[in-house]
Protein backbone atom coordinates (compact mmCIF):
# COMPACT_ATOMS: atom_id res chain seq x y z
CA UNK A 1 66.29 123.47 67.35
CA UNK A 2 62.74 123.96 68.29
CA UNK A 3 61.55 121.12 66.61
CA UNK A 4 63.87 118.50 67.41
CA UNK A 5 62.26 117.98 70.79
CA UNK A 6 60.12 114.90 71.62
CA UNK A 7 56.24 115.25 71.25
CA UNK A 8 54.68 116.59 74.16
CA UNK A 9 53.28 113.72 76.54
CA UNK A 10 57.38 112.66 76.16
CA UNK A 11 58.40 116.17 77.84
CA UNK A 12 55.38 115.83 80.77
CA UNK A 13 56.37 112.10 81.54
CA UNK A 14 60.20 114.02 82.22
CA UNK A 15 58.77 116.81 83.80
CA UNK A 16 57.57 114.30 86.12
CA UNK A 17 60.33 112.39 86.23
CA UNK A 18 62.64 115.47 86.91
CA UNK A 19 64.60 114.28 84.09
CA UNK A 20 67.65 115.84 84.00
CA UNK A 21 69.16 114.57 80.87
CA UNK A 22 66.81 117.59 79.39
CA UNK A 23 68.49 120.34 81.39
CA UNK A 24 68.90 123.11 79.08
CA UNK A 25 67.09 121.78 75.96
CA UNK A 26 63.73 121.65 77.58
CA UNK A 27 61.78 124.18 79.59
CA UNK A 28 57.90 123.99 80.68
CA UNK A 29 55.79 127.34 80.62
CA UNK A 30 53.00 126.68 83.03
CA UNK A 31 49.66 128.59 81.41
CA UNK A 32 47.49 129.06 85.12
CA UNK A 33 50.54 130.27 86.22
CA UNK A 34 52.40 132.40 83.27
CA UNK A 35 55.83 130.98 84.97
CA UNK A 36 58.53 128.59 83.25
CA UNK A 37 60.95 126.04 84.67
CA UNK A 38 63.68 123.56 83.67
CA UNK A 39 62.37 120.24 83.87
CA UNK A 40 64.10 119.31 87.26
CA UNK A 41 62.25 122.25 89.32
CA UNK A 42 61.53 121.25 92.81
CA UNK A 43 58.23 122.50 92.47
CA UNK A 44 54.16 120.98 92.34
CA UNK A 45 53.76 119.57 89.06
CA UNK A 46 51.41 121.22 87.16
CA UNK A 47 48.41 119.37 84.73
CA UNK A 48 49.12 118.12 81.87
CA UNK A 49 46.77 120.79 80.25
CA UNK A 50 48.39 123.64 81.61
CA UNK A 51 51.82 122.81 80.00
CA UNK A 52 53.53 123.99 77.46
CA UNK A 53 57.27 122.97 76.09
CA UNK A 54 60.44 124.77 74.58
CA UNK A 55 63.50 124.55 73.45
CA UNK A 56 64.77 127.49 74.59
CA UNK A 57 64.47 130.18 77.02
CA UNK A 58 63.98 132.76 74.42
CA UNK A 59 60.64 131.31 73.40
CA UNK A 60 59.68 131.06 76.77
CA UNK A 61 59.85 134.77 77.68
CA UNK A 62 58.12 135.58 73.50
CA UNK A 63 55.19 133.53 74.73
CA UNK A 64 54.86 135.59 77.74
CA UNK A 65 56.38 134.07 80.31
CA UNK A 66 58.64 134.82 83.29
CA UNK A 67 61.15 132.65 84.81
CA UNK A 68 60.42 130.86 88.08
CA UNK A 69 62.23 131.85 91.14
CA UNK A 70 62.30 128.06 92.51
CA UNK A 71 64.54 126.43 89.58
CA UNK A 72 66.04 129.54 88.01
CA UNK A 73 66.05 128.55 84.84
CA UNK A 74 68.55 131.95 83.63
CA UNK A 75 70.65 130.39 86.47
CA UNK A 76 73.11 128.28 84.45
CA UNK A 77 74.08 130.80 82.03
CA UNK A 78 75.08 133.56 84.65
CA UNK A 79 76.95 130.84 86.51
CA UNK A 80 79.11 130.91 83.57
CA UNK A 81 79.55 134.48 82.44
CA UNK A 82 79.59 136.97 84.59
CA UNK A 83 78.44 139.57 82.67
CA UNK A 84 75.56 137.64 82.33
CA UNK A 85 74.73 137.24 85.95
CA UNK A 86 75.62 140.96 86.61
CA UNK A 87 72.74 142.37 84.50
CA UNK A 88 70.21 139.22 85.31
CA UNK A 89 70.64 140.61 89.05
CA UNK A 90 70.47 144.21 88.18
CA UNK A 91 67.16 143.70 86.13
CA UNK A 92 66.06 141.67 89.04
CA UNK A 93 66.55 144.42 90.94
CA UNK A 94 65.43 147.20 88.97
CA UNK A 95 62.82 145.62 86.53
CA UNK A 96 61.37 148.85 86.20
CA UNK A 97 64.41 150.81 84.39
CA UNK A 98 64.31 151.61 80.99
CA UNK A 99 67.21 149.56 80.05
CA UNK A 100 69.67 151.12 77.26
CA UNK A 101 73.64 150.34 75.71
CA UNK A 102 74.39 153.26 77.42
CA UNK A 103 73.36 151.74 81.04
CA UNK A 104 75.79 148.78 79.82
CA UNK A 105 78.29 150.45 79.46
CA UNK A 106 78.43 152.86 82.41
CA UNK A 107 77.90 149.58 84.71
CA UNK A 108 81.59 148.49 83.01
CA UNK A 109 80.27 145.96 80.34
CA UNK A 110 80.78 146.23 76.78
CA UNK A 111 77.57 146.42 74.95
CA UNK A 112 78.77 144.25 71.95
CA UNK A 113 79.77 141.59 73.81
CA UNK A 114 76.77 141.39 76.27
CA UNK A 115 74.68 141.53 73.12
CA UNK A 116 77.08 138.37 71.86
CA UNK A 117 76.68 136.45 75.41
CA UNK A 118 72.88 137.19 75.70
CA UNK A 119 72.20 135.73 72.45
CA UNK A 120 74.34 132.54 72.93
CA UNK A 121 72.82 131.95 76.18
CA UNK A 122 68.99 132.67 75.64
CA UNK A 123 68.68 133.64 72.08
CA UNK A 124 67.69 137.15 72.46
CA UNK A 125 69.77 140.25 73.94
CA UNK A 126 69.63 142.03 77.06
CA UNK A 127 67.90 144.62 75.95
CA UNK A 128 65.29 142.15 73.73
CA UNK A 129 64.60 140.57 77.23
CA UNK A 130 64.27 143.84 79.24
CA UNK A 131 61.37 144.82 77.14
CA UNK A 132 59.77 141.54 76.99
CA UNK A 133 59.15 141.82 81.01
CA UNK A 134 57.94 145.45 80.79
CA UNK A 135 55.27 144.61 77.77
CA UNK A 136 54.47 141.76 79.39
CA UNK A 137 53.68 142.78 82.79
CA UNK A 138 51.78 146.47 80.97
CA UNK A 139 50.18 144.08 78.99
CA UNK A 140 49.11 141.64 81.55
CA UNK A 141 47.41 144.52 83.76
CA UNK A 142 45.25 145.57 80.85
CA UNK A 143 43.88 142.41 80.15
CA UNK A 144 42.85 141.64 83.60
CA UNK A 145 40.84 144.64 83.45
CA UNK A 146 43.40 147.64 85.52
CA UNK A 147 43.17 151.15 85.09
CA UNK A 148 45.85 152.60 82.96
CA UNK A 149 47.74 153.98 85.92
CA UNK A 150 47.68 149.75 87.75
CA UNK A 151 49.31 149.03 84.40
CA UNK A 152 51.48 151.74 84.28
CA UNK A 153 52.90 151.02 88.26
CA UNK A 154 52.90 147.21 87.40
CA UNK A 155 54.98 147.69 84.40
CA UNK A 156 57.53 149.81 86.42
CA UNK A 157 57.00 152.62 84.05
CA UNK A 158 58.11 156.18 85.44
CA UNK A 159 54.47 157.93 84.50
CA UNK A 160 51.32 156.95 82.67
CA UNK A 161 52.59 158.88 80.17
CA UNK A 162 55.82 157.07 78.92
CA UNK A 163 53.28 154.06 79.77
CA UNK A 164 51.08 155.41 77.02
CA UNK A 165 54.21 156.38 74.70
CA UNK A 166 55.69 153.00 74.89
CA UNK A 167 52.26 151.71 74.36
CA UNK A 168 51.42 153.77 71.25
CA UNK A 169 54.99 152.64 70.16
CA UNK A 170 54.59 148.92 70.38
CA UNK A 171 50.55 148.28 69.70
CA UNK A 172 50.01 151.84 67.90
CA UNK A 173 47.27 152.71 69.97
CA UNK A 174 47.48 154.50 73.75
CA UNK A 175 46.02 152.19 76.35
CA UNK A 176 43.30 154.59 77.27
CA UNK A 177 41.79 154.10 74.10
CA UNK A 178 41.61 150.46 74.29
CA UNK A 179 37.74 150.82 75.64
CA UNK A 180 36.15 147.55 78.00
CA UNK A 181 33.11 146.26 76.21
CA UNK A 182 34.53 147.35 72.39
CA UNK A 183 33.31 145.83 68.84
CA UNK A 184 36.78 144.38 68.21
CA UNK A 185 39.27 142.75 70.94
CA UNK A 186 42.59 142.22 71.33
CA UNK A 187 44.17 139.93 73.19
CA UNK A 188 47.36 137.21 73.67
CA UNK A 189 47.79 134.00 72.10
CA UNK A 190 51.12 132.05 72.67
CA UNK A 191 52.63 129.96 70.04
CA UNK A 192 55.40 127.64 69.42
CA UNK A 193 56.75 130.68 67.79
CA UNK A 194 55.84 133.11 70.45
CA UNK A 195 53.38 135.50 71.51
CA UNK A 196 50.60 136.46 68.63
CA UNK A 197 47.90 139.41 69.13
CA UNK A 198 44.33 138.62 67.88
CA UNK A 199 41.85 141.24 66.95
CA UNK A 200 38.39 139.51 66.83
CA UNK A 201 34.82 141.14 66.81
CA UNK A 202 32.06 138.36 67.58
CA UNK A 203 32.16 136.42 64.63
CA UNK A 204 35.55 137.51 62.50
CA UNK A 205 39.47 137.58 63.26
CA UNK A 206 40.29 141.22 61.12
CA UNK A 207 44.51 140.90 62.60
CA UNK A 208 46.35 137.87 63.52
CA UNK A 209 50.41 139.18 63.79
CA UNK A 210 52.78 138.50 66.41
CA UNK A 211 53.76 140.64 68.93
CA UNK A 212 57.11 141.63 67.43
CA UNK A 213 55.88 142.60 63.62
CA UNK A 214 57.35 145.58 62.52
CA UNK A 215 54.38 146.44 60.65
CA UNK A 216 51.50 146.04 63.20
CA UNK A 217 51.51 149.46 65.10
CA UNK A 218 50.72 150.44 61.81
CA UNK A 219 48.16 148.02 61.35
CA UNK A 220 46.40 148.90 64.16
CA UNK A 221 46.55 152.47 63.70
CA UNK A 222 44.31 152.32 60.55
CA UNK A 223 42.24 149.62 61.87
CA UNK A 224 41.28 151.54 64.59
CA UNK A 225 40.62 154.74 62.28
CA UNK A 226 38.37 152.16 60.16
CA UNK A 227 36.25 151.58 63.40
CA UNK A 228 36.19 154.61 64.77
CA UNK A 229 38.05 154.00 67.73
CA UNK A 230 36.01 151.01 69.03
CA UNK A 231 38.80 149.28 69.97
CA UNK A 232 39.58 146.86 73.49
CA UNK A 233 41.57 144.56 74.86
CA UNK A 234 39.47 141.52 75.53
CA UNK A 235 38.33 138.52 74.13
CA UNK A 236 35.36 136.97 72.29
CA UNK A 237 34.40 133.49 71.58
CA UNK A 238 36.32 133.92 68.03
CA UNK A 239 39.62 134.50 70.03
CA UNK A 240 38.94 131.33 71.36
CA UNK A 241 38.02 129.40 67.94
CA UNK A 242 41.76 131.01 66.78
CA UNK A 243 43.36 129.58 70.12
CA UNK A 244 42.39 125.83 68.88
CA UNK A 245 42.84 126.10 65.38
CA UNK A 246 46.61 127.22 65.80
CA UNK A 247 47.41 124.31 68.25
CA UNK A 248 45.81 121.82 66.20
CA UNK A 249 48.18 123.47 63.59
CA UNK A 250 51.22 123.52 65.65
CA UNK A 251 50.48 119.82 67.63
CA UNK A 252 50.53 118.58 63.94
CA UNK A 253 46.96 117.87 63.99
CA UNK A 254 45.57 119.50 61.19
CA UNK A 255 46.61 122.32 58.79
CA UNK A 256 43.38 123.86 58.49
CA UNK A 257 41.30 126.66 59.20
CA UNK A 258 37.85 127.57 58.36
CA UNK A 259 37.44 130.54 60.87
CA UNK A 260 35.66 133.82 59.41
CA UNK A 261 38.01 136.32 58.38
CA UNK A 262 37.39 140.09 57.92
CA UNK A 263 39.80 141.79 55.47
CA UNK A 264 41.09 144.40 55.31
CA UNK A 265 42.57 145.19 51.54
CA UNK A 266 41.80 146.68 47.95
CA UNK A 267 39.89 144.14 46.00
CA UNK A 268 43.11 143.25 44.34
CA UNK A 269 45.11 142.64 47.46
CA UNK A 270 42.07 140.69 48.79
CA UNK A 271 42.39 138.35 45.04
CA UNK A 272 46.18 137.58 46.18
CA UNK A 273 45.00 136.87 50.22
CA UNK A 274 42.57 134.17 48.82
CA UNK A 275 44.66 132.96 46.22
CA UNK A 276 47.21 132.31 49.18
CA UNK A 277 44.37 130.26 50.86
CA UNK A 278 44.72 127.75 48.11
CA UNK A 279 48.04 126.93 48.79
CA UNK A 280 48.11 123.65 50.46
CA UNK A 281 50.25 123.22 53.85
CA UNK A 282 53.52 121.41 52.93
CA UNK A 283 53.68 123.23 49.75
CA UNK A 284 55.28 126.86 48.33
CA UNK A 285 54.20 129.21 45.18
CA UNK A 286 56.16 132.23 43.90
CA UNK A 287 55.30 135.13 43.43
CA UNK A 288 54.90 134.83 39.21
CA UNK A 289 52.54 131.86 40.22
CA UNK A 290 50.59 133.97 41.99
CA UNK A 291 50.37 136.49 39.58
CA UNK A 292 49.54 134.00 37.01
CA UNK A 293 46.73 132.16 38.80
CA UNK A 294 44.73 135.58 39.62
CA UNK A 295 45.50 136.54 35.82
CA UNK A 296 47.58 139.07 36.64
CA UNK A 297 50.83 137.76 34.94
CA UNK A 298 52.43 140.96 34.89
CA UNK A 299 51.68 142.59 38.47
CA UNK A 300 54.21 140.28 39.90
CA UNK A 301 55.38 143.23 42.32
CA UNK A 302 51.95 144.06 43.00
CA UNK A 303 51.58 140.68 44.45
CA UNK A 304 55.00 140.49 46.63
CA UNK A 305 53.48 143.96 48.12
CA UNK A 306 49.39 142.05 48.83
CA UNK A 307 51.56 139.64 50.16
CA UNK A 308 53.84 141.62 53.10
CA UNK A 309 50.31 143.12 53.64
CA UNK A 310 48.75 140.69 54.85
CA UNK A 311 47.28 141.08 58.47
CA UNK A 312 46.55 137.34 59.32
CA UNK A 313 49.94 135.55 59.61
CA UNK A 314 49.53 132.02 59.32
CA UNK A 315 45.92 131.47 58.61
CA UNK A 316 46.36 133.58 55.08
CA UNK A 317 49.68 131.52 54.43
CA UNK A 318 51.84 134.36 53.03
CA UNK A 319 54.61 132.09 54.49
CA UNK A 320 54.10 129.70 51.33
CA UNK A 321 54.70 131.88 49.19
CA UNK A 322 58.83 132.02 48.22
CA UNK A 323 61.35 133.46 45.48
CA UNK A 324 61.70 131.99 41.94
CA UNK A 325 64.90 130.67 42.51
CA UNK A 326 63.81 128.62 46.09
CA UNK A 327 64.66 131.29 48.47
CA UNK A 328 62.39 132.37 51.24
CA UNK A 329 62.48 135.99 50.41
CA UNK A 330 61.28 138.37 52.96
CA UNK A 331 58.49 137.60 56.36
CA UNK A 332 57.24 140.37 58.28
CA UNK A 333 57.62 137.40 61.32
CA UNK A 334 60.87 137.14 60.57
CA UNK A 335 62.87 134.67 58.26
CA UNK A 336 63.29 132.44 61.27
CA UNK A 337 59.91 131.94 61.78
CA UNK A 338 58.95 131.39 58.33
CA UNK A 339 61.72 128.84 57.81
CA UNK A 340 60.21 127.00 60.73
CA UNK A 341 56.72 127.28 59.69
CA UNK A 342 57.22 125.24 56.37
CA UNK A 343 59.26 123.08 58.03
CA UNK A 344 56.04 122.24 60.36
CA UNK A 345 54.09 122.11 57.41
CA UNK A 346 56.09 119.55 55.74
CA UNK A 347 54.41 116.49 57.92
CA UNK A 348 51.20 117.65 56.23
CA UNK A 349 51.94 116.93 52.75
C-alpha cells in the first residue's frame, strides 16, 4: 500500500545505499529528469530535492514518468510472464501505435488475461499504460513550448489531426487553441496520487482535477467558453503556490490551504463548496449535514450533485464528505483515491 512506505529521507538513505531489500516496493521518480528507477539502479544518484518515492509502478507512470532504461524497473514482471514481456517489447518498439484488445489478440494473447497480468504486475492494464506514454510525451511537447505538429511527431501520433482528436478527447480542448501568453494556464502537478492539471490565472486556481477525471474534458470545455477561448498551457506564480501547498499536504505537514480560488458554480453550489471548506482534515460530514448547516435541510440531493461538481479536488474537500451510513459514496478521482486521501488526513486530527 502506498502509505505503508517509510518517510522519505528513509527511501533516499536506500536509494543511496542501493538497498535491495526494497526491490519492488519502492521506486524513485527523478523530477529534472521525468525518469523512475528501482532503488538498486546503477545509475548517478540524483539530489535529494529532485526525488520522489512510490510504491508502485503504476503511480510512477500517473505522475508522469517513464521507466529508466539502466535498471528496468518493468523488467521483473516480464521475466515472469511472458505475455507481459511480449507487449512491454512491442510497445518499446512501436510506442507510437494506437494500442487496442483487438491488437492483443491478433498478436496471440488473450485480452482478459493480459488485462489480469498487467494489473497484478503494475496496477494498471496494458492499454491504461499505452496511453499514459502517448499523453505524456503530447503533453510534455506542449508545455515546453512545440508547435502542435513537434507534439504531434513526439507523441507518435499518425497526423496532427488524431493528435488534436485525442487531445480534445482527454483535456476537451484541441491543442491549437491552447494560446502561449493566455489569461488562464494549465499545466502538470504530480502527486502521491498521480498526475493533477492546474488551471491558474495570476492570482486564482479556477480547476484543480487529476488527469484521469471523467468529468474534466467537460470542465474545461465550459471554462474555456466562460473565457472566451483565452486558454494556455503554462504556468503562473499561482501554479507554483498550488505545487507547495499540496506537498505540505501530502509530506504530512499541514492540511491547509489559503490559496485564492475562482469558482465556478450557481450561488447555491458555491454555499455547499464553502461549506466543504469547513470541514476539518481528519474528519467526514454527510450529505444531510451539509444540507443542514447551509439551511437547506431538504436539498440533500442538491448537495450530493454541488458536491461531484466541484472543480478543485482536494483543496474544496469534497472527499470529506461520505454516506449516512459510513460509506464513501461516489469520487470523481476515484474511490481509491478518496479512501487514501482520508486515510492521509487522519494524522491531522
Amino acid at each position: 500500500m502506498l502509505f505503508t512506505l517509510p518517510d522519505q529521507d528513509k527511501l533516499y538513505d536506500a536509494l543511496l545505499a542501493r538497498d535491495a531489500s526494497y526491490e519492488g516496493r519502492a521506486y524513485v521518480g527523478v523530477t529534472s529528469t521525468g525518469i523512475f528507477c528501482r532503488l538498486t539502479c546503477p545509475a548517478r544518484k540524483p539530489k535529494r530535492e529532485n526525488c520522489r518515492f512510490f510504491a508502485s509502478v503504476a503511480e510512477c507512470m500517473a505522475d508522469g514518468f517513464r521507466a529508466c532504461k539502466r535498471c528496468h524497473p518493468l523488467q521483473p514482471a516480464a521475466e515472469a510472464d511472458p505475455s507481459v514481456k511480449k507487449l512491454l517489447d512491442a510497445l518499446e518498439d512501436d510506442p507510437s501505435r494506437r494500442w487496442g484488445e483487438d491488437d492483443v489478440a491478433r498478436m496471440g494473447l488473450d485480452p482478459s488475461t493480459v488485462r489480469r497480468s498487467f494489473r497484478r504486475h503494475f496496477g494498471m492494464t496494458f492499454l491504461e499504460m499505452a496511453r499514459q506514454e502517448r499523453l505524456r510525451h503530447g503533453f510534455q511537447a506542449l508545455a515546453d513550448g512545440g508547435r502542435v505538429i513537434d507534439a504531434q511527431i513526439d507523441a507518435g501520433f499518425e497526423s496532427p489531426e488524431a493528435f488534436r482528436s485525442a487531445f480534445a478527447r482527454i483535456l476537451g480542448l484541441p491543442p491549437a487553441q491552447l494560446r502561449k501568453g493566455s489569461l488562464l494556464r494549465a499545466d502538470w502537478i504530480r502527486t502521491p496520487l498521480g498526475a493533477m492539471i492546474a488551471i491558474c490565472d495570476a492570482k486564482n486556481l479556477h480547476i484543480l482535477e487529476f488527469a484521469d477525471r471523467k468529468a474534466l474534458p467537460a470542465e474545461l470545455k465550459k471554462l474555456h467558453a466562460a473565457c472566451r477561448g483565452d486558454i494556455g498551457i503554462g504556468r503562473f506564480a499561482t501554479h507554483d503556490l498550488v505545487e507547495r501547498q499540496l506537498e505540505s499536504f501530502f509530506a504530512g505537514k499541514s492540511a491547509s490551504f489559503d490559496l485564492p480560488l475562482a469558482m465556478h458554480g450557481s450561488p447555491f453550489t458555491q454555499d455547499v463548496w464553502r461549506e466543504l471548506q469547513k470541514i476539518e482534515a481528519g474528519e467526514t460530514r454527510s450529505y444531510s449535514e451539509i444540507a443542514q448547516a447551509i439551511d437547506k435541510p431538504l436539498a440533500v440531493r442538491a448537495v450530493a450533485r454541488a458536491n461531484g461538481a466541484n472543480q478543485i479536488a482536494i483543496i474544496i474537500p469534497c472527499h470529506r464528505v461520505i454516506g449516512a451510513d459510513g460509506s464513501l459514496t461516489g469520487y470523481g478521482g476515484g474511490l481509491w483515491r478518496k479512501q487514501k486521501l482520508i486515510e492521509i488526513e487522519a494524522q491531522y486530527r
